[in-house]
C-alpha atoms as a PDB file:
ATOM      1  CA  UNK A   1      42.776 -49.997  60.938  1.00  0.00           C
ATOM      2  CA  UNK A   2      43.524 -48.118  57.433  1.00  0.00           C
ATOM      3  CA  UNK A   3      39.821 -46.942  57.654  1.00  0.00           C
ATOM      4  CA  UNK A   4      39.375 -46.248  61.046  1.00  0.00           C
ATOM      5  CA  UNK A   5      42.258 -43.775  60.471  1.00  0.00           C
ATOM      6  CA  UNK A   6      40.829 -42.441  57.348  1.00  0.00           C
ATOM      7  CA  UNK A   7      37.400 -41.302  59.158  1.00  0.00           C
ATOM      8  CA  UNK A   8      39.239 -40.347  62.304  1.00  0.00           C
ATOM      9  CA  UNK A   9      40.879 -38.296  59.805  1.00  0.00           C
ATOM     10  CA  UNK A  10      37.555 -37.120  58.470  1.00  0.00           C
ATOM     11  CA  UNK A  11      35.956 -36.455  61.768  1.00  0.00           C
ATOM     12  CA  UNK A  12      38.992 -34.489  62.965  1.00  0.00           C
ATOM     13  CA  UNK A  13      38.810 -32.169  59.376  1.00  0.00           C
ATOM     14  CA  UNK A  14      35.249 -31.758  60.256  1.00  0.00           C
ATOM     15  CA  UNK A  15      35.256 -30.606  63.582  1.00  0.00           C
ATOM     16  CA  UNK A  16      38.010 -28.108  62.637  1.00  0.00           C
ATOM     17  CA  UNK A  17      36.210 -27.130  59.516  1.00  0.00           C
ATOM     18  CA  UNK A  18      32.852 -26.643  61.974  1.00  0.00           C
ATOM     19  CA  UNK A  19      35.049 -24.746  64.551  1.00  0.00           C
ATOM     20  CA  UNK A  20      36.222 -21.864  61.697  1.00  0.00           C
ATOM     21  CA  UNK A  21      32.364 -22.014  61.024  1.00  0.00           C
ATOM     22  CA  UNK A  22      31.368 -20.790  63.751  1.00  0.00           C
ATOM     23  CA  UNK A  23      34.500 -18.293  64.490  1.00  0.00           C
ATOM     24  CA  UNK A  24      32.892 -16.533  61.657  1.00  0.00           C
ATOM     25  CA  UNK A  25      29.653 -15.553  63.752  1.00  0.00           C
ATOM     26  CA  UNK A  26      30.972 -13.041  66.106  1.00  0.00           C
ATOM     27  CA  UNK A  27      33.154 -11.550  63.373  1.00  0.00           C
ATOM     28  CA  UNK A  28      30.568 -11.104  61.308  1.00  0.00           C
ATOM     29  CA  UNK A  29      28.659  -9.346  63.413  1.00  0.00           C
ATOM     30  CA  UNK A  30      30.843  -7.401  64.762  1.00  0.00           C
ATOM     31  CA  UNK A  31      31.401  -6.345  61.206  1.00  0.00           C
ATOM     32  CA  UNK A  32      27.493  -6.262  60.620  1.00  0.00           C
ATOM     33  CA  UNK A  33      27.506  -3.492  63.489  1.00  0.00           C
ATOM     34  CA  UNK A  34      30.198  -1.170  62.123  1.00  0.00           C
ATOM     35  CA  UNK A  35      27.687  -0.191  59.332  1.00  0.00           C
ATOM     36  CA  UNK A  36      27.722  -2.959  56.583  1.00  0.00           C
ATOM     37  CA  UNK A  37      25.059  -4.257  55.509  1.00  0.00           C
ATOM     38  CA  UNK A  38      23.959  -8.196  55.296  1.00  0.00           C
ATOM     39  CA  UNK A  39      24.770  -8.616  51.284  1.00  0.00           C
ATOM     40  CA  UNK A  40      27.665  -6.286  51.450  1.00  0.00           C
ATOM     41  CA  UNK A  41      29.481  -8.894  53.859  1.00  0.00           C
ATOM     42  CA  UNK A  42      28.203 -11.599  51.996  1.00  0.00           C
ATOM     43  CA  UNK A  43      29.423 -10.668  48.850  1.00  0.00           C
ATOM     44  CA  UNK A  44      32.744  -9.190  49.930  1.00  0.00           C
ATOM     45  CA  UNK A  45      33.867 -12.504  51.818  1.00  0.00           C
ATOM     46  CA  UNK A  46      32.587 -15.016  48.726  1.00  0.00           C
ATOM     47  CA  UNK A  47      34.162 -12.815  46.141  1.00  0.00           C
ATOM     48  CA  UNK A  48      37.567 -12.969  48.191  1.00  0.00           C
ATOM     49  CA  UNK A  49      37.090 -16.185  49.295  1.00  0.00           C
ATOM     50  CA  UNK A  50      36.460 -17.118  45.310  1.00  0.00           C
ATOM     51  CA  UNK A  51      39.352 -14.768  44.334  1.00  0.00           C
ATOM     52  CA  UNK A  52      42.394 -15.979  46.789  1.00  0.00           C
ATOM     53  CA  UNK A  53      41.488 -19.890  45.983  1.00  0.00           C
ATOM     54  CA  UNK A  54      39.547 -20.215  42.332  1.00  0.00           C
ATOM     55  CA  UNK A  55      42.488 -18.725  40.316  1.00  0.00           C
ATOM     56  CA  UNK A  56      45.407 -20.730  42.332  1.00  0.00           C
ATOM     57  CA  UNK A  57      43.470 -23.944  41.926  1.00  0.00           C
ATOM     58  CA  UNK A  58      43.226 -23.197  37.878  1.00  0.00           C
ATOM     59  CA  UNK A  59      47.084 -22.145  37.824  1.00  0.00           C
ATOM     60  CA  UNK A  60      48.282 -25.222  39.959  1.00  0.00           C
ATOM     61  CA  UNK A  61      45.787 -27.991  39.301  1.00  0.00           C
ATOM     62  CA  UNK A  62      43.510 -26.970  36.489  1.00  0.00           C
ATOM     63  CA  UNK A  63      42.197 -30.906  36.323  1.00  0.00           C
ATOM     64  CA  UNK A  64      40.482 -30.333  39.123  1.00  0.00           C
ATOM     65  CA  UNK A  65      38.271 -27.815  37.577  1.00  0.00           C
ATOM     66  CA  UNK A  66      36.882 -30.229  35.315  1.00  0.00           C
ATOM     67  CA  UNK A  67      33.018 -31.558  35.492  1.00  0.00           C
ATOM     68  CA  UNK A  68      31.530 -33.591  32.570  1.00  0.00           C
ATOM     69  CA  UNK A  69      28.895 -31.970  31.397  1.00  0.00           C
ATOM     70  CA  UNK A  70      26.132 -34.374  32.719  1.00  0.00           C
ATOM     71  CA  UNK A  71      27.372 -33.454  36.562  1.00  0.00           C
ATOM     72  CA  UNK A  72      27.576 -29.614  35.853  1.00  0.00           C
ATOM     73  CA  UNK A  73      24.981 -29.603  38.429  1.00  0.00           C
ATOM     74  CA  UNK A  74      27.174 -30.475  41.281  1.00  0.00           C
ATOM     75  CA  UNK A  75      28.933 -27.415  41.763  1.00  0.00           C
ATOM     76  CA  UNK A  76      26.241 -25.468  40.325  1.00  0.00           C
ATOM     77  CA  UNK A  77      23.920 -26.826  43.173  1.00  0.00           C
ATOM     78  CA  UNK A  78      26.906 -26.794  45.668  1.00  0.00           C
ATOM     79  CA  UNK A  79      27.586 -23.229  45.169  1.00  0.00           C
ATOM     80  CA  UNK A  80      24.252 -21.764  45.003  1.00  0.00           C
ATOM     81  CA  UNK A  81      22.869 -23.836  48.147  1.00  0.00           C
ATOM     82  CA  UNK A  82      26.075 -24.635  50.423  1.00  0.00           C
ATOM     83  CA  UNK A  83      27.748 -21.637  49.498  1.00  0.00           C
ATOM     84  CA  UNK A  84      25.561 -18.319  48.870  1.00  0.00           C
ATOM     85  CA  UNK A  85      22.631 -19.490  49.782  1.00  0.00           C
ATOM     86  CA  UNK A  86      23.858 -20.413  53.997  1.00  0.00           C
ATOM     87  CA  UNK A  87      25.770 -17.234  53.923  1.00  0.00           C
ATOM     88  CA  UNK A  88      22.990 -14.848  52.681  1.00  0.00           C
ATOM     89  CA  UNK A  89      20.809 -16.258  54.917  1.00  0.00           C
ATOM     90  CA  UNK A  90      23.120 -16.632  57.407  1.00  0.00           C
ATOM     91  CA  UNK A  91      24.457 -13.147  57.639  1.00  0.00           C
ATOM     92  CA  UNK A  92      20.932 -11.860  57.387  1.00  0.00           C
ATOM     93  CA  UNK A  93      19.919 -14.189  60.372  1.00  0.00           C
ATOM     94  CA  UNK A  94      22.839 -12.417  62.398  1.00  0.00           C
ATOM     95  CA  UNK A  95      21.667  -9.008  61.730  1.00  0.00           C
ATOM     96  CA  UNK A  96      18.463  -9.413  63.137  1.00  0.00           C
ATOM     97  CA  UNK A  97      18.913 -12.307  65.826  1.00  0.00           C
ATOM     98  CA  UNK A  98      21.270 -13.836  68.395  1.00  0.00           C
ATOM     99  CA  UNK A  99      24.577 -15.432  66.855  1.00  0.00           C
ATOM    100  CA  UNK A 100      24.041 -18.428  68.976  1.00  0.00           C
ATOM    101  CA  UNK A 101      20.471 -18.344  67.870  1.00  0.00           C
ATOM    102  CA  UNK A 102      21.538 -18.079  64.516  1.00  0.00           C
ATOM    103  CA  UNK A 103      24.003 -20.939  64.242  1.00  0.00           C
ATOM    104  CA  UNK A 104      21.391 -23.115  66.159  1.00  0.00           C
ATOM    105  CA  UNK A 105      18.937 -22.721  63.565  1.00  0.00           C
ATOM    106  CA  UNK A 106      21.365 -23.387  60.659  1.00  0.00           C
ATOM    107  CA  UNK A 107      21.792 -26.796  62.332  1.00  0.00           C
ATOM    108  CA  UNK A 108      18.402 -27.813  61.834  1.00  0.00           C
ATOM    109  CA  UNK A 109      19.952 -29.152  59.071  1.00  0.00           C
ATOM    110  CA  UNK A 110      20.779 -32.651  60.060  1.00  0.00           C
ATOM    111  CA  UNK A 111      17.340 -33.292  60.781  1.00  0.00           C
ATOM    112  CA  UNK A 112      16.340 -32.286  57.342  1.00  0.00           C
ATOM    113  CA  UNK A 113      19.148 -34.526  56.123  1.00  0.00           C
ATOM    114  CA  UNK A 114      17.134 -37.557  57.703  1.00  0.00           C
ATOM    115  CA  UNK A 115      14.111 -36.523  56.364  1.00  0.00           C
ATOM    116  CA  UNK A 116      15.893 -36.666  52.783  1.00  0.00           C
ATOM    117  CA  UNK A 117      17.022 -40.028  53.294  1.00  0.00           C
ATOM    118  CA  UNK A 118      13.064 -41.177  54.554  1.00  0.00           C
ATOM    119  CA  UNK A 119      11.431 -39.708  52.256  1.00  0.00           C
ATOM    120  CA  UNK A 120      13.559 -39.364  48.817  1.00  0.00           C
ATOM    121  CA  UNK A 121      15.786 -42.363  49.483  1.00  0.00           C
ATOM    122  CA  UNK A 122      13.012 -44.611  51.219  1.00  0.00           C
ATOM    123  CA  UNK A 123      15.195 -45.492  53.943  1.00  0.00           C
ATOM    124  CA  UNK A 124      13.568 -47.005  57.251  1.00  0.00           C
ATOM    125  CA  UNK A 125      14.868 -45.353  60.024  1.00  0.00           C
ATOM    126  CA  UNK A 126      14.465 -46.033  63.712  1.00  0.00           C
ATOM    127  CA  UNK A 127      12.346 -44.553  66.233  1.00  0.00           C
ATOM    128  CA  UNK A 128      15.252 -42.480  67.968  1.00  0.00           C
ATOM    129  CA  UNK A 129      15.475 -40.790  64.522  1.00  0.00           C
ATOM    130  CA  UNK A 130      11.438 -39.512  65.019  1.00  0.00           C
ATOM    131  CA  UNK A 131      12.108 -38.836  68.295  1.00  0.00           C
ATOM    132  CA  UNK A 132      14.577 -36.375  67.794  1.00  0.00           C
ATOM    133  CA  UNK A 133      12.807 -34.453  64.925  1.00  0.00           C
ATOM    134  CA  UNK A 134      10.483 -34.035  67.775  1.00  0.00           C
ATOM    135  CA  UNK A 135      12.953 -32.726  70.206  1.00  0.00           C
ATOM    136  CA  UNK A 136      13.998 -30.663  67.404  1.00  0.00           C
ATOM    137  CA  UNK A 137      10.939 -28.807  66.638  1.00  0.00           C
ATOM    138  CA  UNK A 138      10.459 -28.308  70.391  1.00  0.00           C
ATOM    139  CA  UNK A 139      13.479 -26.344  71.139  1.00  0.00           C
ATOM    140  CA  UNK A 140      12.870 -24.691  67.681  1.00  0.00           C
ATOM    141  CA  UNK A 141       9.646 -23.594  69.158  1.00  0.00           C
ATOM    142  CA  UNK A 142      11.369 -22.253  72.219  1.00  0.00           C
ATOM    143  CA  UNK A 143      14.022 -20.622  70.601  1.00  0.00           C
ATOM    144  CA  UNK A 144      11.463 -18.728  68.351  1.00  0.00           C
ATOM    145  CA  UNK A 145      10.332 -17.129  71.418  1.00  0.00           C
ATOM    146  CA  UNK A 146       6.810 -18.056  70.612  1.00  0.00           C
ATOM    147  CA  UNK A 147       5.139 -16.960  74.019  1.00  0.00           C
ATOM    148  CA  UNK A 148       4.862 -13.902  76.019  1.00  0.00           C
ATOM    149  CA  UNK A 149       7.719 -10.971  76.279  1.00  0.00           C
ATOM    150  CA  UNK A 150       8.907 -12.350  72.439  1.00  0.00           C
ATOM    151  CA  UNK A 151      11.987 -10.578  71.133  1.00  0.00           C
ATOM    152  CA  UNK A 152      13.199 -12.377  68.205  1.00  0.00           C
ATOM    153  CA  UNK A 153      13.037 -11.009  64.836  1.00  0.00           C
ATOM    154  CA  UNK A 154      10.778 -13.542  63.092  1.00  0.00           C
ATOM    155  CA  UNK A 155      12.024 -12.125  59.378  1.00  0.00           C
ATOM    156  CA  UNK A 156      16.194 -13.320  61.734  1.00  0.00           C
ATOM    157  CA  UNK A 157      14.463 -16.491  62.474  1.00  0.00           C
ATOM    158  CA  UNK A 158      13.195 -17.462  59.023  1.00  0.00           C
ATOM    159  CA  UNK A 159      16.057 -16.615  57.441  1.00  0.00           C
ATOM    160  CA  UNK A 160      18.094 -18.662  59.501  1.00  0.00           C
ATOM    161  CA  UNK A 161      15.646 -21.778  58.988  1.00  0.00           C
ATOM    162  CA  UNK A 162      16.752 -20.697  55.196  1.00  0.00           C
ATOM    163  CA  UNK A 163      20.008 -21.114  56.033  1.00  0.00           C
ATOM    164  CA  UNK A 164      19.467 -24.638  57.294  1.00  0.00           C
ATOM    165  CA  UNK A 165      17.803 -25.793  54.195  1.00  0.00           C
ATOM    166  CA  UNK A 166      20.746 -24.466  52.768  1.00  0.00           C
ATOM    167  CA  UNK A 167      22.846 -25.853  54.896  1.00  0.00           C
ATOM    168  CA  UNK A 168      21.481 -29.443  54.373  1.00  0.00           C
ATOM    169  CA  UNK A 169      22.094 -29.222  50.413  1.00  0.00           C
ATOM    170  CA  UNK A 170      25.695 -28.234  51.427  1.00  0.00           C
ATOM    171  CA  UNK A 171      25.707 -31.691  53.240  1.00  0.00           C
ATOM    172  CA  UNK A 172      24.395 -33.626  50.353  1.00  0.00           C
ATOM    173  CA  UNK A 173      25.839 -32.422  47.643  1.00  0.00           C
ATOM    174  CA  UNK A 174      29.327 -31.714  48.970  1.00  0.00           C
ATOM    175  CA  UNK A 175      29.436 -35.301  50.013  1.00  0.00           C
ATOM    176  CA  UNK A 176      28.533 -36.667  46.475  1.00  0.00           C
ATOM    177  CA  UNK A 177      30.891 -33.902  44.842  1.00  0.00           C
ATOM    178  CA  UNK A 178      33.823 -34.910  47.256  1.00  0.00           C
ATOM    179  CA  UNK A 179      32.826 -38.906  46.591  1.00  0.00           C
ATOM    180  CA  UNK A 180      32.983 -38.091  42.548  1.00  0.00           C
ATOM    181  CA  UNK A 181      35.683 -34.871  42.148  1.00  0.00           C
ATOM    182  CA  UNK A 182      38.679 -33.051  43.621  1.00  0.00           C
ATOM    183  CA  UNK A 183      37.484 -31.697  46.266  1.00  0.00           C
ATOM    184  CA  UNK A 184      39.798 -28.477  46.305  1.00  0.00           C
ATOM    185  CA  UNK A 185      37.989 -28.079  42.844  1.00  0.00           C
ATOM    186  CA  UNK A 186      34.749 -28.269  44.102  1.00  0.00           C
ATOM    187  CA  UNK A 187      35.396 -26.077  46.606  1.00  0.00           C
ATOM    188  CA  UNK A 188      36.774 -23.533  44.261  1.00  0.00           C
ATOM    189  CA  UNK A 189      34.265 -24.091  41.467  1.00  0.00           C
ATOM    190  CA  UNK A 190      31.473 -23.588  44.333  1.00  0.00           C
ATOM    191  CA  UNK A 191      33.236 -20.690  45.925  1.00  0.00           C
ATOM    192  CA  UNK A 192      33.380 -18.634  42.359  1.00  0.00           C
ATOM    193  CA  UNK A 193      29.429 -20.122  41.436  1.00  0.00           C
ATOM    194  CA  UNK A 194      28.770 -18.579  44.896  1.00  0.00           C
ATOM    195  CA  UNK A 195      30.314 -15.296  44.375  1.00  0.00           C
ATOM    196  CA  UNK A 196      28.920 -14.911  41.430  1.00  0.00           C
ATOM    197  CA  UNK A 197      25.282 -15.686  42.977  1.00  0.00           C
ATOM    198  CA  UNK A 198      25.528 -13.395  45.945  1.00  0.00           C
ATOM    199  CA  UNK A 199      27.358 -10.180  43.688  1.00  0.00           C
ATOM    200  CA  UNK A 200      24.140 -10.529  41.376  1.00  0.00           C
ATOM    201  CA  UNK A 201      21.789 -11.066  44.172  1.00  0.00           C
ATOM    202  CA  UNK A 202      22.994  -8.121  46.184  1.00  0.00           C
ATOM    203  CA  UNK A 203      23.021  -5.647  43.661  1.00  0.00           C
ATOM    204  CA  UNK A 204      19.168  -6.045  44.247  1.00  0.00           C
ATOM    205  CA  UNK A 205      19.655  -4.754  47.801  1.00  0.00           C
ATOM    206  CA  UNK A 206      21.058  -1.606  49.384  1.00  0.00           C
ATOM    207  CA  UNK A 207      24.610  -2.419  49.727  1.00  0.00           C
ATOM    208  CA  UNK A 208      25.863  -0.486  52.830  1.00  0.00           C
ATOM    209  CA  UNK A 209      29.519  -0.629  53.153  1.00  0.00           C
ATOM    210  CA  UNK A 210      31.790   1.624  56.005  1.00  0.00           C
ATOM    211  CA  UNK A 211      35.284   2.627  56.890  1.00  0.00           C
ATOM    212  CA  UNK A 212      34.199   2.362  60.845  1.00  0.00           C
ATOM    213  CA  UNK A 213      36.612  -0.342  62.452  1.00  0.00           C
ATOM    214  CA  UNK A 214      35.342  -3.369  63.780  1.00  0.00           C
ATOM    215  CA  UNK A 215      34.957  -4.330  67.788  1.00  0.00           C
ATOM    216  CA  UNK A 216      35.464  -7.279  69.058  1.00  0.00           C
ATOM    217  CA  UNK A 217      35.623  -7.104  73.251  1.00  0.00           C
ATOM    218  CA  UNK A 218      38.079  -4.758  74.137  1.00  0.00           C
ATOM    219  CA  UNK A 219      39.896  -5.098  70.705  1.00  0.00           C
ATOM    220  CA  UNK A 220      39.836  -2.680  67.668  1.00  0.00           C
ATOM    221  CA  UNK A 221      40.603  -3.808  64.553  1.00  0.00           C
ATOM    222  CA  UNK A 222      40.000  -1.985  60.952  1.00  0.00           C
ATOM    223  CA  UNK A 223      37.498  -3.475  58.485  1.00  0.00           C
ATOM    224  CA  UNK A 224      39.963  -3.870  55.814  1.00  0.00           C
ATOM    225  CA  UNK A 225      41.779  -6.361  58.350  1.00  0.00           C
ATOM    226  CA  UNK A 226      38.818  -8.417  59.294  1.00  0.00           C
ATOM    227  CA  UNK A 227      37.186  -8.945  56.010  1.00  0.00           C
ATOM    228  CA  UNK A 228      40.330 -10.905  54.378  1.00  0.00           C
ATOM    229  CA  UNK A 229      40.297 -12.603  57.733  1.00  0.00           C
ATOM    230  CA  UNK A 230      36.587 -13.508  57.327  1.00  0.00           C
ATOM    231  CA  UNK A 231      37.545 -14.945  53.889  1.00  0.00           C
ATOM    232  CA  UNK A 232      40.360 -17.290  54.683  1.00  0.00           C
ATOM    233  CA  UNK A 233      39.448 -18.690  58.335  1.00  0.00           C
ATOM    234  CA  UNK A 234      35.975 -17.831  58.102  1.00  0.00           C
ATOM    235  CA  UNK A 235      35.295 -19.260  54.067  1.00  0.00           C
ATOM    236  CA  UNK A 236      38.107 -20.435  52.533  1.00  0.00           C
ATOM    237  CA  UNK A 237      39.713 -22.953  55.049  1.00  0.00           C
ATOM    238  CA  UNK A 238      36.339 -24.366  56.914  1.00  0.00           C
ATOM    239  CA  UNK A 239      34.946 -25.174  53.334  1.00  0.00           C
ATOM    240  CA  UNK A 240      38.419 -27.018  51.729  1.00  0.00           C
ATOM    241  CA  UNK A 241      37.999 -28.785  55.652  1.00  0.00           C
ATOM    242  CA  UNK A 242      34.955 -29.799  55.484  1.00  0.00           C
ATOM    243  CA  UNK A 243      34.384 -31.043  51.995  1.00  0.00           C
ATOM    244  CA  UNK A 244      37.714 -33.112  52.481  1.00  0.00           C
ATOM    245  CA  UNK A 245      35.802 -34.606  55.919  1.00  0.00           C
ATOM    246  CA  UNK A 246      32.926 -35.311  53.459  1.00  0.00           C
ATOM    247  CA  UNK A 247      34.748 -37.530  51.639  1.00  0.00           C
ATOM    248  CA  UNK A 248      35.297 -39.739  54.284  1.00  0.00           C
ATOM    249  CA  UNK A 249      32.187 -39.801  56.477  1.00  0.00           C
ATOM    250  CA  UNK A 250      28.221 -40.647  56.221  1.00  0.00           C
ATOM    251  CA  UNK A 251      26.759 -37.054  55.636  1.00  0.00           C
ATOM    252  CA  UNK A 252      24.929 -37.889  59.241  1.00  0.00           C
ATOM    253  CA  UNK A 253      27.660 -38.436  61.112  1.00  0.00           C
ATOM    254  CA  UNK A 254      28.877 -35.403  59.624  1.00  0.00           C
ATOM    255  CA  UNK A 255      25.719 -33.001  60.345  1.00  0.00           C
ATOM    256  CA  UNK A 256      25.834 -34.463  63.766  1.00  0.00           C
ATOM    257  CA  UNK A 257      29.790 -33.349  64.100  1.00  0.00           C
ATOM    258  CA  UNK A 258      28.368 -30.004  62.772  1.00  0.00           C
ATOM    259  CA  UNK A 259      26.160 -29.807  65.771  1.00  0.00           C
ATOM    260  CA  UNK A 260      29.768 -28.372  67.562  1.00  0.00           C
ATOM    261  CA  UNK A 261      29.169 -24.974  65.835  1.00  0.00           C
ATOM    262  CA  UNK A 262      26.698 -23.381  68.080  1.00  0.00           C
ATOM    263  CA  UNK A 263      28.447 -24.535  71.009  1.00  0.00           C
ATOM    264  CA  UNK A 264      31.467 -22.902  69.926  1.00  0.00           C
ATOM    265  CA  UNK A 265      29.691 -19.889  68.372  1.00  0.00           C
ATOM    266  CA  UNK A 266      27.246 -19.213  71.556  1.00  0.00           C
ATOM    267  CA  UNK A 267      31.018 -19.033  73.676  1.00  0.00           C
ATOM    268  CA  UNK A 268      32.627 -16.303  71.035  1.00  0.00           C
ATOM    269  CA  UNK A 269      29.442 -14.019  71.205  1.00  0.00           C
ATOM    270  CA  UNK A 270      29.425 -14.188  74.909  1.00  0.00           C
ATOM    271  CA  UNK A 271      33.417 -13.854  74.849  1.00  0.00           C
ATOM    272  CA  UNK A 272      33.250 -10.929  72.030  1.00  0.00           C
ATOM    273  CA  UNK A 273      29.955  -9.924  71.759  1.00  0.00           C
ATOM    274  CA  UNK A 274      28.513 -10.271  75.536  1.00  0.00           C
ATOM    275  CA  UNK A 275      25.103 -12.313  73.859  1.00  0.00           C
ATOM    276  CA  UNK A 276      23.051 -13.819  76.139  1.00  0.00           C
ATOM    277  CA  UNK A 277      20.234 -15.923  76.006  1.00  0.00           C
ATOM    278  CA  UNK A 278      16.896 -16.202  77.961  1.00  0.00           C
ATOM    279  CA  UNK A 279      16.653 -19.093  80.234  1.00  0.00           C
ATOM    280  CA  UNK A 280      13.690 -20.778  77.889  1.00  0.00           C
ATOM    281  CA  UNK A 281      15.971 -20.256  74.242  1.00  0.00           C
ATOM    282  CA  UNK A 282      19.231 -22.003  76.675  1.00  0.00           C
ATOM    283  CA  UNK A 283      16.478 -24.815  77.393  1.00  0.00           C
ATOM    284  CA  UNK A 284      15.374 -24.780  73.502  1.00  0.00           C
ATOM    285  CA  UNK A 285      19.294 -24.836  72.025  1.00  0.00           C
ATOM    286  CA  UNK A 286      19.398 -27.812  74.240  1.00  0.00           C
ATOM    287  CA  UNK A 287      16.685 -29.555  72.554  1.00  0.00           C
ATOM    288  CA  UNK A 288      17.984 -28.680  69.492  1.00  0.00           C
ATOM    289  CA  UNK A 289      20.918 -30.155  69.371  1.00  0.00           C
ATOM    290  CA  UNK A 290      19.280 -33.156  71.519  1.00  0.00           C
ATOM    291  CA  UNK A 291      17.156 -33.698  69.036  1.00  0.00           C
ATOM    292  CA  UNK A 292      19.419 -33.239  65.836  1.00  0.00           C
ATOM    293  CA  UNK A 293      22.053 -35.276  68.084  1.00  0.00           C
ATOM    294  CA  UNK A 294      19.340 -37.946  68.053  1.00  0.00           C
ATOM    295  CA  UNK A 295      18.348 -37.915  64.467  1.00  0.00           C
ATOM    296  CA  UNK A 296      22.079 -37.901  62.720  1.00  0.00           C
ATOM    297  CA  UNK A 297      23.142 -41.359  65.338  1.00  0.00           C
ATOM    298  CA  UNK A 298      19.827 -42.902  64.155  1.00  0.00           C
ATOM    299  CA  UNK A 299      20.343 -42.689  60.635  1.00  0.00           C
ATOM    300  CA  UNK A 300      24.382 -44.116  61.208  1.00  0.00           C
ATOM    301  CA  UNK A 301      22.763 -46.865  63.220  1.00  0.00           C
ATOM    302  CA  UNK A 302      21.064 -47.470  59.863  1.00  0.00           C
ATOM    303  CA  UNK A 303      24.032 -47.131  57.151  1.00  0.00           C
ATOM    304  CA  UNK A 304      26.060 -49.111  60.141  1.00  0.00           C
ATOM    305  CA  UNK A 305      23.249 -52.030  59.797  1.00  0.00           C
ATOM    306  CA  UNK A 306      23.107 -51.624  56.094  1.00  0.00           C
ATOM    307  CA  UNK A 307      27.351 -52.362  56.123  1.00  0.00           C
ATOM    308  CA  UNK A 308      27.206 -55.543  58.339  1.00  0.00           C
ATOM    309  CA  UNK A 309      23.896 -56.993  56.594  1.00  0.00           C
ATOM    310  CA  UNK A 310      24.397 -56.229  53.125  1.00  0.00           C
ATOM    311  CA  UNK A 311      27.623 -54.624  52.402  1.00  0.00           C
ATOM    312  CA  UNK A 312      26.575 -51.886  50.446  1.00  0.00           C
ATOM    313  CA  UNK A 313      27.595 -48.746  50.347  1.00  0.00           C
ATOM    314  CA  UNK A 314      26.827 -45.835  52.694  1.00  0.00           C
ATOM    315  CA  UNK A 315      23.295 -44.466  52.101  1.00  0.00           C
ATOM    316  CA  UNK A 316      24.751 -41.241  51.337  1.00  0.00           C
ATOM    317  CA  UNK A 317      26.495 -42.553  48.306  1.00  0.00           C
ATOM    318  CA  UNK A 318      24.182 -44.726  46.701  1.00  0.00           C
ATOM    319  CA  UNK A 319      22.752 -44.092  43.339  1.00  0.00           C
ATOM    320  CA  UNK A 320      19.537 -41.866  43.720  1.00  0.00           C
ATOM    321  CA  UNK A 321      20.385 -38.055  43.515  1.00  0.00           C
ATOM    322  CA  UNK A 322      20.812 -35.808  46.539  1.00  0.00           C
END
C-alpha cells in the first residue's frame, strides 16, 4: 500500500508538473509576439528561474548542492539538455510554429526514451513498443505538413524535434539525479547550469527585448508581470514537480504522463491564442500521442515483467549510464 501511495504520489506531481509545462506555451507566445525575441525569453525566464530558487536552496539547504566529483555530470548534463537545451528549442519552435504543434513534437520524447533503453540498455521490448514508434513517425509526418498547401516552418519543426531530444535527456537524467541527489538541488544546480548556458548562447543572437504588454484573449497584462510569472509557474515549480515525480516512477511511465502537455497546451492556445489546426495535423497529434502512448506502456509492461520475474530494479535505474 506504502508504494502504491508513493507513485500515486509521483504520478499526481507529474501530471501537475506537465500541466505548468504546458501553461507556459501560450504565455510564451504571447510574450514572443509583443516583440521579444526567442533567446531573450529564454534567457530571461532561466536566469530568474535560477535566481529566485539557486540562492534560497544554498542559504537553506546548502547539502543539497553537493555532487562528488565523479557525478558532476549529472547536473551538468541535466541543465544543459533538460533545462536550456528544451527551452531554446522550445521557444524557438513557438516562434515559428503552432503551440500545440510545438508541444507535440517535444513529446516525441518518450519514444526516444524506448529507443534508449533498446538500443543502449539492450532491453527486449514488445511489439506494441514498435508499433507505436510507427504510429509516431506517422502523425510526425502529418504534422510536418509534408504534402500539398504546407505551412509549417520546417527551421519551427526541427527545432522542436530538438527540443524532444532534449526533452528525453531531461527524462533520463533527472530520473537518475532524483534516484542519487536532492532533488530541490538538482533542480537548482540545473536551473543556474541552464542559465548560464542560454545567457552565453544568446549573446550569439540578436536579443530583442520590448516594453509592449503582453495579450492573452481579451486580457492585457505588462511584460514585467508575465515574465516572473513565466519563471515560477512556468520554470521553477513544473521542474521541482517533476523531478520529485521522477523519483518515484519508471522514466516511461513518466514520458507517457508527459503526453498530457499538448492536450492541455493545444486548449490554452485555442482559449488565449485562437490556434487552430488543419484537419490532417488534428489526425497526426492523434497518432502522436497514440503512438508515444503505445511505446511508454510497452516498455512498463517490460520493467513490470522484469519486477515479478527477477526482482530487480526498474530499468531506468540500473547500472549502465543514461
Amino acid at each position: 500500500m506504502a508504494d502504491r501511495g508513493g507513485t500515486a504520489r509521483a504520478t499526481g506531481l507529474s501530471l501537475v508538473s506537465w500541466t505548468l509545462f504546458a501553461s507556459s506555451g501560450p504565455l510564451a507566445k504571447a510574450v514572443l509576439d509583443a516583440g521579444w525575441s526567442p533567446a531573450a525569453v529564454t534567457a530571461v525566464r532561466i536566469g530568474l528561474a535560477a535566481v529566485l530558487l539557486t540562492p534560497g536552496v544554498a542559504l537553506l539547504r546548502p547539502r543539497a548542492l553537493r555532487f562528488r566529483r565523479a557525478e558532476l555530470w549529472l547536473p551538468l548534463g541535466y541543465g544543459l539538455l533538460g533545462v536550456a537545451g528544451v527551452q531554446l528549442f522550445f521557444f524557438v519552435a513557438v516562434s515559428r510554429i503552432p503551440v500545440a504543434v510545438a508541444m507535440v513534437l517535444v513529446n516525441l520524447s518518450p519514444v526516444l526514451v524506448a529507443l534508449w533503453v533498446r538500443v543502449v540498455r539492450r532491453t527486449r521490448l514488445p511489439m506494441a513498443v514498435w508499433l507505436g514508434i510507427a504510429l509516431a513517425i506517422a502523425g510526425l509526418v502529418l504534422i510536418a505538413g509534408l504534402g500539398p498547401g504546407a505551412k509549417l516552418d520546417f527551421l519551427g519543426v526541427a527545432a522542436g524535434l530538438a527540443s524532444a531530444v532534449c526533452s528525453a535527456g531531461y527524462f533520463l537524467l533527472g530520473e537518475r539525479g532524483a534516484r542519487r541527489h536532492d532533488p530541490l538541488g538538482m533542480t537548482a544546480a540545473g536551473l543556474a547550469i541552464g542559465a548560464a548556458a542560454t545567457i552565453a548562447i544568446s549573446l550569439l543572437w540578436t536579443m530583442r527585448i520590448a516594453s509592449s504588454p503582453v495579450s492573452l484573449g481579451h486580457a492585457t497584462i505588462p511584460v514585467w508581470l508575465a515574465l516572473p510569472i513565466l519563471a515560477v509557474f512556468g520554470t521553477v515549480l513544473p521542474y521541482l514537480a517533476g523531478l520529485h515525480a521522477l523519483g518515484g516512477l519508471p522514466v516511461t511511465l513518466a514520458g507517457l504522463l508527459a503526453l498530457a502537455e499538448p492536450l492541455v497546451a493545444a486548449v490554452l492556445a485555442w482559449a488565449l491564442l485562437g490556434q487552430e489546426l488543419g484537419l490532417a495535423q488534428l489526425l497526426g497529434a492523434v497518432l502522436l500521442l497514440a503512438g508515444g502512448a503505445g511505446t511508454a506502456r510497452g516498455v512498463v509492461s517490460v520493467y513490470a515483467g522484469s519486477n515479478r520475474h527477477k526482482h530487480s530494479q526498474p530499468l531506468t535505474s540500473s547500472p549502465p549510464p543514461p
